[in-house]
C-alpha atoms as a PDB file:
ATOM      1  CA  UNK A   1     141.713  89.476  53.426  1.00  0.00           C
ATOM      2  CA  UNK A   2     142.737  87.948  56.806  1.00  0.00           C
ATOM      3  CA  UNK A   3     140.157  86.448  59.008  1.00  0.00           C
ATOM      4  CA  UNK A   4     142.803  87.248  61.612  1.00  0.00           C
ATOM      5  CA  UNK A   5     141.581  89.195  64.954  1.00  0.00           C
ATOM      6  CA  UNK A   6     143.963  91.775  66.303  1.00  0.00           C
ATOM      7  CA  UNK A   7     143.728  93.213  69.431  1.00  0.00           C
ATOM      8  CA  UNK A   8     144.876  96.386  71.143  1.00  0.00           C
ATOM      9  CA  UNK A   9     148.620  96.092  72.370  1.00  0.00           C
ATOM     10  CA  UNK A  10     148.822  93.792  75.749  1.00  0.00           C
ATOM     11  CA  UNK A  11     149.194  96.359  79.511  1.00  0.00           C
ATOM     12  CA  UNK A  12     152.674  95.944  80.465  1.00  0.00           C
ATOM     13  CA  UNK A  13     153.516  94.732  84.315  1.00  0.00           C
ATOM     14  CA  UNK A  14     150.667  92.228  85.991  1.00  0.00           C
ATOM     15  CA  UNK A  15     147.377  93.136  86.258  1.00  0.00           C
ATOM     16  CA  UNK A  16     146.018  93.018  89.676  1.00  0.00           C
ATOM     17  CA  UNK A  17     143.660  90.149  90.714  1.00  0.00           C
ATOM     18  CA  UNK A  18     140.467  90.506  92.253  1.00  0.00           C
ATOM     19  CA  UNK A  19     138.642  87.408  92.352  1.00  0.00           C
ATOM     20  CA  UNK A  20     139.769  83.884  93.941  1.00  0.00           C
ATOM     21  CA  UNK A  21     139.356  82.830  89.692  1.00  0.00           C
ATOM     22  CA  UNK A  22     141.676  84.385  87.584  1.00  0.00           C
ATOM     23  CA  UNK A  23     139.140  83.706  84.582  1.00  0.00           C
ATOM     24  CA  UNK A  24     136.683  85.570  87.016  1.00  0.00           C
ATOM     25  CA  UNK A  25     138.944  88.592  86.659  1.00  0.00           C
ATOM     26  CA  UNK A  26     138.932  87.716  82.609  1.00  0.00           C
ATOM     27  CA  UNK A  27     135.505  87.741  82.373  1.00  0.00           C
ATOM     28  CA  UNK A  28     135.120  91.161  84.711  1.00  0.00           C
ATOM     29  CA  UNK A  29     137.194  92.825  82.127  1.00  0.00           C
ATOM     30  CA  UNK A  30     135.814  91.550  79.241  1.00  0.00           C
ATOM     31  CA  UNK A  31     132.756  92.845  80.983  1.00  0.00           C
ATOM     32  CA  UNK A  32     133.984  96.314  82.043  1.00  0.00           C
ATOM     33  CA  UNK A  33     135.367  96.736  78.284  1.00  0.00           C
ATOM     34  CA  UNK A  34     131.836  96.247  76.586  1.00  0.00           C
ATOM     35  CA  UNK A  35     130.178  98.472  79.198  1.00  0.00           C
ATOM     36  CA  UNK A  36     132.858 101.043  77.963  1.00  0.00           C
ATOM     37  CA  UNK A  37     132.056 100.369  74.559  1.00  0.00           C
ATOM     38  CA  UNK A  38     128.069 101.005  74.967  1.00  0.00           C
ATOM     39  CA  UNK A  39     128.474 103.715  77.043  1.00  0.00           C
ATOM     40  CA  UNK A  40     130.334 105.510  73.630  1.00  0.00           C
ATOM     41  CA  UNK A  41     127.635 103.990  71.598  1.00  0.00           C
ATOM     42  CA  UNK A  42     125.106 105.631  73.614  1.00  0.00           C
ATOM     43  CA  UNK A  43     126.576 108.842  73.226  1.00  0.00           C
ATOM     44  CA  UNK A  44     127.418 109.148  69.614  1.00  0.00           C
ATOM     45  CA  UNK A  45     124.057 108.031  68.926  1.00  0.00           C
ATOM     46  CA  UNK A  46     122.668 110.926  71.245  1.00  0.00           C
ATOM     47  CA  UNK A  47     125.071 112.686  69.238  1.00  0.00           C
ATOM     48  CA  UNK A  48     123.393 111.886  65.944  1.00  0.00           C
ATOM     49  CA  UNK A  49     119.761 112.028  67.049  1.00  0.00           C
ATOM     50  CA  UNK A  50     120.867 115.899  68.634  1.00  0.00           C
ATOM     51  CA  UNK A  51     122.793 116.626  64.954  1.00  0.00           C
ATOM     52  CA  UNK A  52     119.249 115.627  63.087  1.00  0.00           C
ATOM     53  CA  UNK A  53     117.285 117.501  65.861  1.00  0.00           C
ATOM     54  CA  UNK A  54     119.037 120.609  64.674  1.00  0.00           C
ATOM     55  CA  UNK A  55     119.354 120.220  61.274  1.00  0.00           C
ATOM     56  CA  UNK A  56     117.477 117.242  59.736  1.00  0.00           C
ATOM     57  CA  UNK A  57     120.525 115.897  58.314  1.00  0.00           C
ATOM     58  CA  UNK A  58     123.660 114.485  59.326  1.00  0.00           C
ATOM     59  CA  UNK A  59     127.531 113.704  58.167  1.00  0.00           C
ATOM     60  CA  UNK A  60     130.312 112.479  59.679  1.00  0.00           C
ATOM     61  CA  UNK A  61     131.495 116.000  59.747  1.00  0.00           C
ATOM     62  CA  UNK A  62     128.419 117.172  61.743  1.00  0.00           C
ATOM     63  CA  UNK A  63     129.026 113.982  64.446  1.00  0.00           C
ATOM     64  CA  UNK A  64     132.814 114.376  65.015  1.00  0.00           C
ATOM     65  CA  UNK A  65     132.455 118.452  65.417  1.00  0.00           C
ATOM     66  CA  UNK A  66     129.264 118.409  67.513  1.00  0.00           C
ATOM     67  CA  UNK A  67     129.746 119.760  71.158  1.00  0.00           C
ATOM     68  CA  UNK A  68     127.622 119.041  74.050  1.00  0.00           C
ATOM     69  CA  UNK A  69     126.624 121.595  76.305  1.00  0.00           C
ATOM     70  CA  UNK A  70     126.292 121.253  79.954  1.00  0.00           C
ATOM     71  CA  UNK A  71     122.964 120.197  80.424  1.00  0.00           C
ATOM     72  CA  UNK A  72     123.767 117.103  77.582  1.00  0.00           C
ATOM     73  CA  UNK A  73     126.501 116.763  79.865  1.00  0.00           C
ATOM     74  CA  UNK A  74     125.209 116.325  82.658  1.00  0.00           C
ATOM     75  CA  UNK A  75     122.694 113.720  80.552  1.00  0.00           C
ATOM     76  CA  UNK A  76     124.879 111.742  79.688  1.00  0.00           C
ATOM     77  CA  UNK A  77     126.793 111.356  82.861  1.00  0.00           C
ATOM     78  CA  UNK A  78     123.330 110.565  84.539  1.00  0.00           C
ATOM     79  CA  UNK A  79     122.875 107.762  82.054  1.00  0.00           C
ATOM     80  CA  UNK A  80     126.153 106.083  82.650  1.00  0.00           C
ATOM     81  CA  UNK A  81     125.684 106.014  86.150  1.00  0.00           C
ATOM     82  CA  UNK A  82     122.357 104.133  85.798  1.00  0.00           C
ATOM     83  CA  UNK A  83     124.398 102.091  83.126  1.00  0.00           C
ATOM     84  CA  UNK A  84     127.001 101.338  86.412  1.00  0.00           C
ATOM     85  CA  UNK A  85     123.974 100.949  88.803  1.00  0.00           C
ATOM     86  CA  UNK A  86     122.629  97.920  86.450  1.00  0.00           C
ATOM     87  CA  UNK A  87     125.887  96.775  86.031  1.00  0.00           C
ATOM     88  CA  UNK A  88     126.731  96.092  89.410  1.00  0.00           C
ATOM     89  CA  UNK A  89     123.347  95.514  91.260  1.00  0.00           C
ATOM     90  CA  UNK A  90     124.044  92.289  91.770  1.00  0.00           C
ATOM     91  CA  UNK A  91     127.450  92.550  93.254  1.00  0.00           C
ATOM     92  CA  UNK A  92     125.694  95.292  95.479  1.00  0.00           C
ATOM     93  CA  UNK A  93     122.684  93.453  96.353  1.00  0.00           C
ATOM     94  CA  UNK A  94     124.823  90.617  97.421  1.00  0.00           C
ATOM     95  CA  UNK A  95     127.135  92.953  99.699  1.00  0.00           C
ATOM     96  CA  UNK A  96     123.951  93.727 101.559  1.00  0.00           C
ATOM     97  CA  UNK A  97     122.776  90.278 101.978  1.00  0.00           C
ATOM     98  CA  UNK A  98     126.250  89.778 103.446  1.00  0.00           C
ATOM     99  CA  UNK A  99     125.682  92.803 105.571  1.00  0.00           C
ATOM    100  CA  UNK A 100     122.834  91.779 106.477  1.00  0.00           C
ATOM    101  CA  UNK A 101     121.139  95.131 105.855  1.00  0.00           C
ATOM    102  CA  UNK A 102     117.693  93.208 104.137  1.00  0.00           C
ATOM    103  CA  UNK A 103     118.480  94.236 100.590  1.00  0.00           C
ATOM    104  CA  UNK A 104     118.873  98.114 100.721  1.00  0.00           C
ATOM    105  CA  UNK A 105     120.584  99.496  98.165  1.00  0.00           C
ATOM    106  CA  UNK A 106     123.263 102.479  97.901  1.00  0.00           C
ATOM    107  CA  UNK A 107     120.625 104.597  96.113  1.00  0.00           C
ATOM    108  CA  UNK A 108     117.601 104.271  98.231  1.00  0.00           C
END
């Protein structure tokens, strides 16, 4: 056993640059990758909690074949766009203060 971590296959071509700090644009990715990451997590274990709704029991056979129907859809998308809105409140609440709007936000 290797203690060895190996990670997914580098992007060809540059990746763009946002921030003056190209370790800003590290961390923003590292950042955008785990908020990928919990936003599956979220909804596999929605997927599990739906599985033992309907049948008290669960395999990995139940969670890979489940399908959500619209209104779990629709959930779901409503949860990772409150996951976003946390994410980046900060960013917008500073965008404001630069605009000078007094701290209203997009969703208000």
């Amino acid at each position: 056993m290797t203690d060895e971590i190996t990670t997914p296959r580098p992007a060809q071509g540059k990746r763009p640059q946002y921030f003056d700090d190209p370790n800003m644009d590290q961390m923003h990715a590292m950042i955008i990758a785990l908020a990928t990451e919990v936003s599956v997590l979220t909804d596999r274990f929605d997927t599990i909690e739906r599985v033992l709704e309907e049948k008290g029991t669960v395999d990995r056979a139940d969670i890979e074949n489940w399908q959500p129907d619209e209104k779990t859809w629709d959930e779901r998308r409503e949860q990772r766009e409150q996951l976003i809105r946390r994410l980046f409140r900060t960013v917008r609440e500073a965008r404001t203060t630069l605009e000078g709007r007094d701290g209203q936000s997009d969703d208000e």
